[in-house]
Protein backbone atom coordinates (compact mmCIF):
# COMPACT_ATOMS: atom_id res chain seq x y z
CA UNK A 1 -78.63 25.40 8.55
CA UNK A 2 -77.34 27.48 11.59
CA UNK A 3 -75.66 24.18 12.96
CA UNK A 4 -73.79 23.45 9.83
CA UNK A 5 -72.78 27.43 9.63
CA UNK A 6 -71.65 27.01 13.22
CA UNK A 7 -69.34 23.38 11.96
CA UNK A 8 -67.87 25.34 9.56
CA UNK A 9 -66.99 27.86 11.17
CA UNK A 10 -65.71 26.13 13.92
CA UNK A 11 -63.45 24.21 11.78
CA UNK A 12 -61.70 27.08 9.92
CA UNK A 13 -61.68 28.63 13.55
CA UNK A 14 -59.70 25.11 14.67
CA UNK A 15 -57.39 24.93 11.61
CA UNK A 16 -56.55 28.23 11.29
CA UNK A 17 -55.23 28.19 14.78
CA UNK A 18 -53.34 25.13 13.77
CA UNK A 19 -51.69 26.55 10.74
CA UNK A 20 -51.11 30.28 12.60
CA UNK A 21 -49.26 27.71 15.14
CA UNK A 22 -47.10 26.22 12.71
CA UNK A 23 -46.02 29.02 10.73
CA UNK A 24 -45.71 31.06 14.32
CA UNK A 25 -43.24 28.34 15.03
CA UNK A 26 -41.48 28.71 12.31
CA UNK A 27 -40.59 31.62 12.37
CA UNK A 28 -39.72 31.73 16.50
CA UNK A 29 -37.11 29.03 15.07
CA UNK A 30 -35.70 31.02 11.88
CA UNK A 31 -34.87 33.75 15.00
CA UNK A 32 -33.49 30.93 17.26
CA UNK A 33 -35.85 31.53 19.80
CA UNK A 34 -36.23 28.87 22.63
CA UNK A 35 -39.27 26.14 22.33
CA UNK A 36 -40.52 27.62 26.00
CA UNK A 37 -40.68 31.24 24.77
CA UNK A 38 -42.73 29.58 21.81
CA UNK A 39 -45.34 27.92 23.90
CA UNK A 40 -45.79 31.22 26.64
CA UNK A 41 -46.37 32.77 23.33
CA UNK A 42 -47.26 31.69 20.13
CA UNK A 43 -48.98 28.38 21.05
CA UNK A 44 -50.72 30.08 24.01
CA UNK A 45 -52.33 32.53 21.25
CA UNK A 46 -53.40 29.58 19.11
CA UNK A 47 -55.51 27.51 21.66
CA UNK A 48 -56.83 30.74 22.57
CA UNK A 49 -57.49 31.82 18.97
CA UNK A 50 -60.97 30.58 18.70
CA UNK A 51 -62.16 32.23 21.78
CA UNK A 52 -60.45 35.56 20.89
CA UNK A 53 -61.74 35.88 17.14
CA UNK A 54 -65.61 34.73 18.19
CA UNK A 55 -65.74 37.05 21.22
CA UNK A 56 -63.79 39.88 19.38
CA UNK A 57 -65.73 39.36 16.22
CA UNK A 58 -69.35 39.28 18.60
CA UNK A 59 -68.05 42.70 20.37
CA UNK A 60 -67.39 44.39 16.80
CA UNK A 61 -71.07 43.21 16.36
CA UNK A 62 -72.49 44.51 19.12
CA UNK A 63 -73.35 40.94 20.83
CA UNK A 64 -71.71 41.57 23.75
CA UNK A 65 -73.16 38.80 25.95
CA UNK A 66 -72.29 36.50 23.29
CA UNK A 67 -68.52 37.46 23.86
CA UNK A 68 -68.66 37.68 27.94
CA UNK A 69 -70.25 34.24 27.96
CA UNK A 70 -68.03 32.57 25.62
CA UNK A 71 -65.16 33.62 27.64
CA UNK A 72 -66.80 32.31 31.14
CA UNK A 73 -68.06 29.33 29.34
CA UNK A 74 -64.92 28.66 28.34
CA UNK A 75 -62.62 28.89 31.56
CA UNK A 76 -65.28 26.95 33.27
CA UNK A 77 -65.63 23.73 30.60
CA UNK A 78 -61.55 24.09 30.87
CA UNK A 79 -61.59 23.24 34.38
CA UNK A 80 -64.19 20.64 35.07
CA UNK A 81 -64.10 19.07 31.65
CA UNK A 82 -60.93 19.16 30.44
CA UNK A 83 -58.97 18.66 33.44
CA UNK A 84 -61.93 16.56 34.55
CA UNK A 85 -61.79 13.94 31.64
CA UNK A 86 -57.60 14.16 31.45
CA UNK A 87 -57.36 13.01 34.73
CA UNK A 88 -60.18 9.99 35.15
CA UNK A 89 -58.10 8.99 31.58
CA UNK A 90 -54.40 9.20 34.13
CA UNK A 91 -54.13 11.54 37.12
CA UNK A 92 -52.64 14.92 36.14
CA UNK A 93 -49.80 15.72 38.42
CA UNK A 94 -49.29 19.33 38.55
CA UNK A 95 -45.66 21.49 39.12
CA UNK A 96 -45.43 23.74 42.06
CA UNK A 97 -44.85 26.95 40.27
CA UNK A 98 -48.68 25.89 38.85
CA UNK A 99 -49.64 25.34 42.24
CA UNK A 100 -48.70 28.58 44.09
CA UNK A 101 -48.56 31.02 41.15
CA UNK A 102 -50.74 29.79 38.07
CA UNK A 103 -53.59 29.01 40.42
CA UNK A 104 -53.34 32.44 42.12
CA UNK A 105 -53.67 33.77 39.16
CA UNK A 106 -56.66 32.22 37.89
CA UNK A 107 -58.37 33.19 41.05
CA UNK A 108 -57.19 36.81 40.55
CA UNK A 109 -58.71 36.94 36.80
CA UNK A 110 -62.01 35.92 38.97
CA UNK A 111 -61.82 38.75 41.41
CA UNK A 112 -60.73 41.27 38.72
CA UNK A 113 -63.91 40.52 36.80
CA UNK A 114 -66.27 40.89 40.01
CA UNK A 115 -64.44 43.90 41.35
CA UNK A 116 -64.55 45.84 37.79
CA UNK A 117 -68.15 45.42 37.05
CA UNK A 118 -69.11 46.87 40.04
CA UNK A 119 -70.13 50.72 39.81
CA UNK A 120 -67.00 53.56 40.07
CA UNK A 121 -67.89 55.81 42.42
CA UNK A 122 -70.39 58.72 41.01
CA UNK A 123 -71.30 56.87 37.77
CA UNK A 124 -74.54 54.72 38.76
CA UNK A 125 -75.47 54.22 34.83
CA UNK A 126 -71.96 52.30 34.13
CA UNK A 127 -73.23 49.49 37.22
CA UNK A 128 -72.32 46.23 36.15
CA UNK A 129 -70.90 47.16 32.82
CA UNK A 130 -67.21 46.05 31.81
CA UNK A 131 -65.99 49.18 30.12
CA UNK A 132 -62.91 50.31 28.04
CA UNK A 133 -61.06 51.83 30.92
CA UNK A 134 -61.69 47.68 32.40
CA UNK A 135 -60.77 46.42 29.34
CA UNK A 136 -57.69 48.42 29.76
CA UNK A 137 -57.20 47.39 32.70
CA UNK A 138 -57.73 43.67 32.14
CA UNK A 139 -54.74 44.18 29.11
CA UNK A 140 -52.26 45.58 31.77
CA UNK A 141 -52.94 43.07 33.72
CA UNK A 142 -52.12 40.45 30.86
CA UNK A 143 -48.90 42.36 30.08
CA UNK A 144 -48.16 41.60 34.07
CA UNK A 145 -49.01 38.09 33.77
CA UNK A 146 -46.61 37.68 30.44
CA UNK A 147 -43.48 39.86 32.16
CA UNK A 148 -43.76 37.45 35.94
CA UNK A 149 -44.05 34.44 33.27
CA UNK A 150 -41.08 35.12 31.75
CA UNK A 151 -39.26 36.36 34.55
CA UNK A 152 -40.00 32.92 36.38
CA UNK A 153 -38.47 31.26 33.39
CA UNK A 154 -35.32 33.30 32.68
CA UNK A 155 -34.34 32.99 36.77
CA UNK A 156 -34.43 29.03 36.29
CA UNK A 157 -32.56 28.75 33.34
CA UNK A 158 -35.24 27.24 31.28
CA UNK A 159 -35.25 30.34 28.55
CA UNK A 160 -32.14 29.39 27.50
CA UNK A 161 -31.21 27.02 23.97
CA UNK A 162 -30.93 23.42 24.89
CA UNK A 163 -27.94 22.95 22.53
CA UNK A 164 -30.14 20.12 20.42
CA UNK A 165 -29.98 20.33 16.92
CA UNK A 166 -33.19 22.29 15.28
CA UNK A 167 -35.27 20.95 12.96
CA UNK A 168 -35.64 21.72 9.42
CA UNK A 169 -36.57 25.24 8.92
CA UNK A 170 -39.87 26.19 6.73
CA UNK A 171 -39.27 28.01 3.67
CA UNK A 172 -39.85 31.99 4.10
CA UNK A 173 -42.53 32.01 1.45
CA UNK A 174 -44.21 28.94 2.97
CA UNK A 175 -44.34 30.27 6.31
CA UNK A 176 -45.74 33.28 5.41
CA UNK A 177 -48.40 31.79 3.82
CA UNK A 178 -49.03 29.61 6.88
CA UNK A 179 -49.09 32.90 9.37
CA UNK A 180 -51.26 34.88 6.95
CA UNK A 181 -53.69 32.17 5.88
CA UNK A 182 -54.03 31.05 9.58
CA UNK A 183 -55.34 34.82 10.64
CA UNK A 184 -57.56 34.89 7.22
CA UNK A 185 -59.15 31.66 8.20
CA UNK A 186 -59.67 32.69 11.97
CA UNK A 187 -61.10 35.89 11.01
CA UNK A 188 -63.63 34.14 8.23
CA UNK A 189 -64.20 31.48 10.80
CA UNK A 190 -64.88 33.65 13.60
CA UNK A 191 -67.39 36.03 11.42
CA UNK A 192 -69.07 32.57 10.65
CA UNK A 193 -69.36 31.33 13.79
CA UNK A 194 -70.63 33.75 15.63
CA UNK A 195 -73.65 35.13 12.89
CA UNK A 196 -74.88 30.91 12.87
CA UNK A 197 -74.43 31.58 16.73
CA UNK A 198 -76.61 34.52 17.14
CA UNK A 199 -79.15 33.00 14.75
CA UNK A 200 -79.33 29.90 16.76
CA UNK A 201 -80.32 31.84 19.94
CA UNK A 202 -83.33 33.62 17.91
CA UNK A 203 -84.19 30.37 16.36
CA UNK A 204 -84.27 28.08 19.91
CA UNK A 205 -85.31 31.16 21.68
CA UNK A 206 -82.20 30.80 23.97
CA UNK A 207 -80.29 33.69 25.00
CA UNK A 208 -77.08 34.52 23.51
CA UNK A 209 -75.71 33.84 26.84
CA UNK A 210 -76.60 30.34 26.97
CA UNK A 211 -75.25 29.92 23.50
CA UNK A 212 -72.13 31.46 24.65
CA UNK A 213 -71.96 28.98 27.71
CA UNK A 214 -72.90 25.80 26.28
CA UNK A 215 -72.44 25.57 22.01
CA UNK A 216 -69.82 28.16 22.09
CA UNK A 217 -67.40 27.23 24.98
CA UNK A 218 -67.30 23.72 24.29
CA UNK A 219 -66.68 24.21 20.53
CA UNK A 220 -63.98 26.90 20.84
CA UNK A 221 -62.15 24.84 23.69
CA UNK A 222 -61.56 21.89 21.56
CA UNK A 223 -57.85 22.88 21.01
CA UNK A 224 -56.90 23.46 24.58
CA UNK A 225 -59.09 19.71 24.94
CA UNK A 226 -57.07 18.54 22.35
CA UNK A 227 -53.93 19.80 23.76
CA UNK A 228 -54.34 18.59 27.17
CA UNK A 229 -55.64 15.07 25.97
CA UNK A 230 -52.51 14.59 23.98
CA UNK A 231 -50.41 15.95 26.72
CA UNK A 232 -51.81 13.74 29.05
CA UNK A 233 -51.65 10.76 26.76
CA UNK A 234 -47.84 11.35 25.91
CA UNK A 235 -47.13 11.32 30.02
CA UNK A 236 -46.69 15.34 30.07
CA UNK A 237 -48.87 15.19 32.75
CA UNK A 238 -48.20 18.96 34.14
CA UNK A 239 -48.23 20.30 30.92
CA UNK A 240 -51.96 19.36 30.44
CA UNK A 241 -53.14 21.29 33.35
CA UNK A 242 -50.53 24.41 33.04
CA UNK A 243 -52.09 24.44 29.43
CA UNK A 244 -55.37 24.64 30.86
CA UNK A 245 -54.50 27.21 33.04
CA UNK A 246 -52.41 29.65 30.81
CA UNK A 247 -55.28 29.81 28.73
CA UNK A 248 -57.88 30.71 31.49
CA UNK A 249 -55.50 33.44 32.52
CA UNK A 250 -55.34 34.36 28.74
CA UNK A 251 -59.12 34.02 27.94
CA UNK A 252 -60.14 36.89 30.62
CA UNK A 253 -56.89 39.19 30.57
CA UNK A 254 -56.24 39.30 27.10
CA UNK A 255 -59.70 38.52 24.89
CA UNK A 256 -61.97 39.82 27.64
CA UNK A 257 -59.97 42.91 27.91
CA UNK A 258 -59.82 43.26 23.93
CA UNK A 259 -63.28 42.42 23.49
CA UNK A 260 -65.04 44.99 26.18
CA UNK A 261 -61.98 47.87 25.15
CA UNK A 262 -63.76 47.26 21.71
CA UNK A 263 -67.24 47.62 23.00
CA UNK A 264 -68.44 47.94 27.07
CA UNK A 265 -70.70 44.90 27.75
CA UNK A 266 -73.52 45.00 30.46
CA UNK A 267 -72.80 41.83 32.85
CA UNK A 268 -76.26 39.90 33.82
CA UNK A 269 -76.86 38.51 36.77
CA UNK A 270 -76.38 35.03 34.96
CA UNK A 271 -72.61 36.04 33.96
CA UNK A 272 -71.86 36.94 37.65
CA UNK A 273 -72.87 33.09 38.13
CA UNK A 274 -70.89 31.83 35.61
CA UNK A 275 -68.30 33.96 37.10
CA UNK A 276 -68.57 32.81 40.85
CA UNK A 277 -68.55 29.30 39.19
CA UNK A 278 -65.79 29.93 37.50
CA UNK A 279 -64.05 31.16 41.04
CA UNK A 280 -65.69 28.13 42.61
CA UNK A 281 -63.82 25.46 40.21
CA UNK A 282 -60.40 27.58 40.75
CA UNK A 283 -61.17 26.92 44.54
CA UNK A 284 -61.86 23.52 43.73
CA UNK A 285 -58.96 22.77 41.60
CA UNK A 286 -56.45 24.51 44.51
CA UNK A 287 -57.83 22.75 47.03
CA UNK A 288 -57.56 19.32 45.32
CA UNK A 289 -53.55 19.52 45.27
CA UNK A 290 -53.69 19.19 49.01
CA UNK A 291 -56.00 15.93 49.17
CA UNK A 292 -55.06 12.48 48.63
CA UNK A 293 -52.03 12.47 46.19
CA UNK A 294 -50.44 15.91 46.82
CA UNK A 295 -49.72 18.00 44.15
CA UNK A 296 -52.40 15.81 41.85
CA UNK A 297 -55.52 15.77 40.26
CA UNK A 298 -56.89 12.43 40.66
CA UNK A 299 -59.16 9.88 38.93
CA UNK A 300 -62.16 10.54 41.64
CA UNK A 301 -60.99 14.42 41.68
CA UNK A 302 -61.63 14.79 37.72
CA UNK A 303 -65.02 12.71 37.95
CA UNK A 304 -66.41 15.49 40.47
CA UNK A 305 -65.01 18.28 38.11
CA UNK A 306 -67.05 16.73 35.21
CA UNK A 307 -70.20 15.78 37.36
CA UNK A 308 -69.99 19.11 38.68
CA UNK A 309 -70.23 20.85 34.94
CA UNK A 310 -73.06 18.23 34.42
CA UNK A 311 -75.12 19.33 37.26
CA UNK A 312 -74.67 23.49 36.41
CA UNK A 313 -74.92 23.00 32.89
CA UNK A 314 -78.77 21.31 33.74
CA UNK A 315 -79.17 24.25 36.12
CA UNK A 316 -78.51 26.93 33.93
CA UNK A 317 -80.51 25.06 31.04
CA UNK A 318 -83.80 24.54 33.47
CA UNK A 319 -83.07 28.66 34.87
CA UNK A 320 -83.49 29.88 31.11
């Protein structure tokens, strides 16, 4: 019964996303904003919209290692499986703004993690605990993140209109339906989700860590897999991994800051793992754009990435 509650509410989680998308659109186009501003913004939010309602909605619950691990889970099945399948299906070639800037900064959200959970200086009880004042923290760094985006866009031109006709415009009534039935069915989706979730882990007798790695990460990163896949597919080959990587930067700035401002989660030695792992496949993916076809993620590169998830998803399965 859990599973189907989990289906469910994965798939309200996935179409509201879809619809919030659309009708986010929409409206960015009523106001004549430019289809890059659009997908820093509005589409960003949506692939990341099932992570941010089911670790929000586990915080608000008080299942805090349900939302840490669903965020970890998450960057790390990004990197070795998404990226890992897109490029065995056609090598992802990757910009250099990616390379030197969106890379860095997926190493940073690594470090910032590490570096906050460590204990301040006087307070021994708060050791190891992400806390509001992180949380905080983690949100200013997000607002950093958004401002050097869109700084890097407006200096090379590419936040300005193309000139191209726009398409047809949605009705105001329809596209406030679209916006506010989007966020109803991510927040009934979420709420679903994560209850079948938690009951799950008392049923199995797994931890709601595991739950958060494995069932959780996967199922919530099916737009960002869907994304990439189609990317790929349609020979947007750097969008695929920039997508990838906006919403890893996105995942631990903005919903893991949201989600521990809400409520301070303890971090357990097995999110610390997940974390260096996480760090590990940033490394990983950096180094790869210096071996064999620069600036690439090949075939051979993406079948490591996916062994590698293999091999630490069996670890962390035979370690519970």
């Amino acid at each position: 019964m859990f599973l189907l509650g989990m289906a469910g509410g994965l798939a309200l989680l996935i179409v509201g996303a879809e619809i919030l998308v659309r009708g986010g659109s929409a409206l960015a186009r009523r106001f004549n904003i430019s289809e890059l501003v659009v997908g820093l913004t509005i589409v960003a939010f949506g692939t990341s919209g099932p992570e941010l309602v089911v670790s929000v909605v586990s915080a608000v619950q008080g299942s805090t290692a349900l939302a840490v691990s669903n965020v970890l889970g998450s960057n790390l099945f990004n990197l070795l499986v998404i990226l890992g399948i897109s490029s065995m299906l056609s090598p992802l070639g990757v910009d250099e703004n990616t390379v030197w800037k969106g890379i860095p900064f997926l190493l940073l959200t690594c470090a910032a993690v590490f570096l906050l959970a460590e204990p301040a200086a006087g307070c021994p009880e708060q050791a190891h605990t992400l806390s509001l004042f992180d949380g905080l923290i983690l949100l200013c760094f997000f607002a950093i993140f958004l401002y050097y985006t869109f700084s890097i866009a407006k200096s090379s031109g590419e936040l300005q209109e193309t000139g191209e006709s726009p398409p047809e415009k949605m009705a105001g009534l329809l596209m406030s339906g679209f916006i506010a039935g989007g966020l109803a069915l991510l927040i009934l989706g979420g709420r679903i989700f994560v209850a079948s979730a938690v009951v799950m882990a008392k049923k199995l007798g797994m931890s709601e860590s595991l739950v958060g790695l494995t069932v959780a990460a996967a199922g919530t990163s099916l737009p960002e897999l869907a994304s990439s896949l189609t990317a790929a597919h349609r020979g947007k080959i750097s969008m695929a991994v920039g997508n990838v990587v906006g919403s890893n930067i996105f995942n631990v700035f903005l919903i893991l800051g949201v989600s521990v401002a809400i409520r301070p989660a303890p971090l357990s030695p097995g999110d610390f793992l997940d974390n260096a792992a996480v760090a590990l496949a940033s490394l990983a993916l950096f180094l790869f754009m210096f071996t064999g076809k620069k600036r690439s993620i090949d075939r051979w590169e993406g079948a490591v990435f996916v062994f590698a998830f293999a091999a630490y998803l069996w670890f962390k399965i035979t370690l519970s």
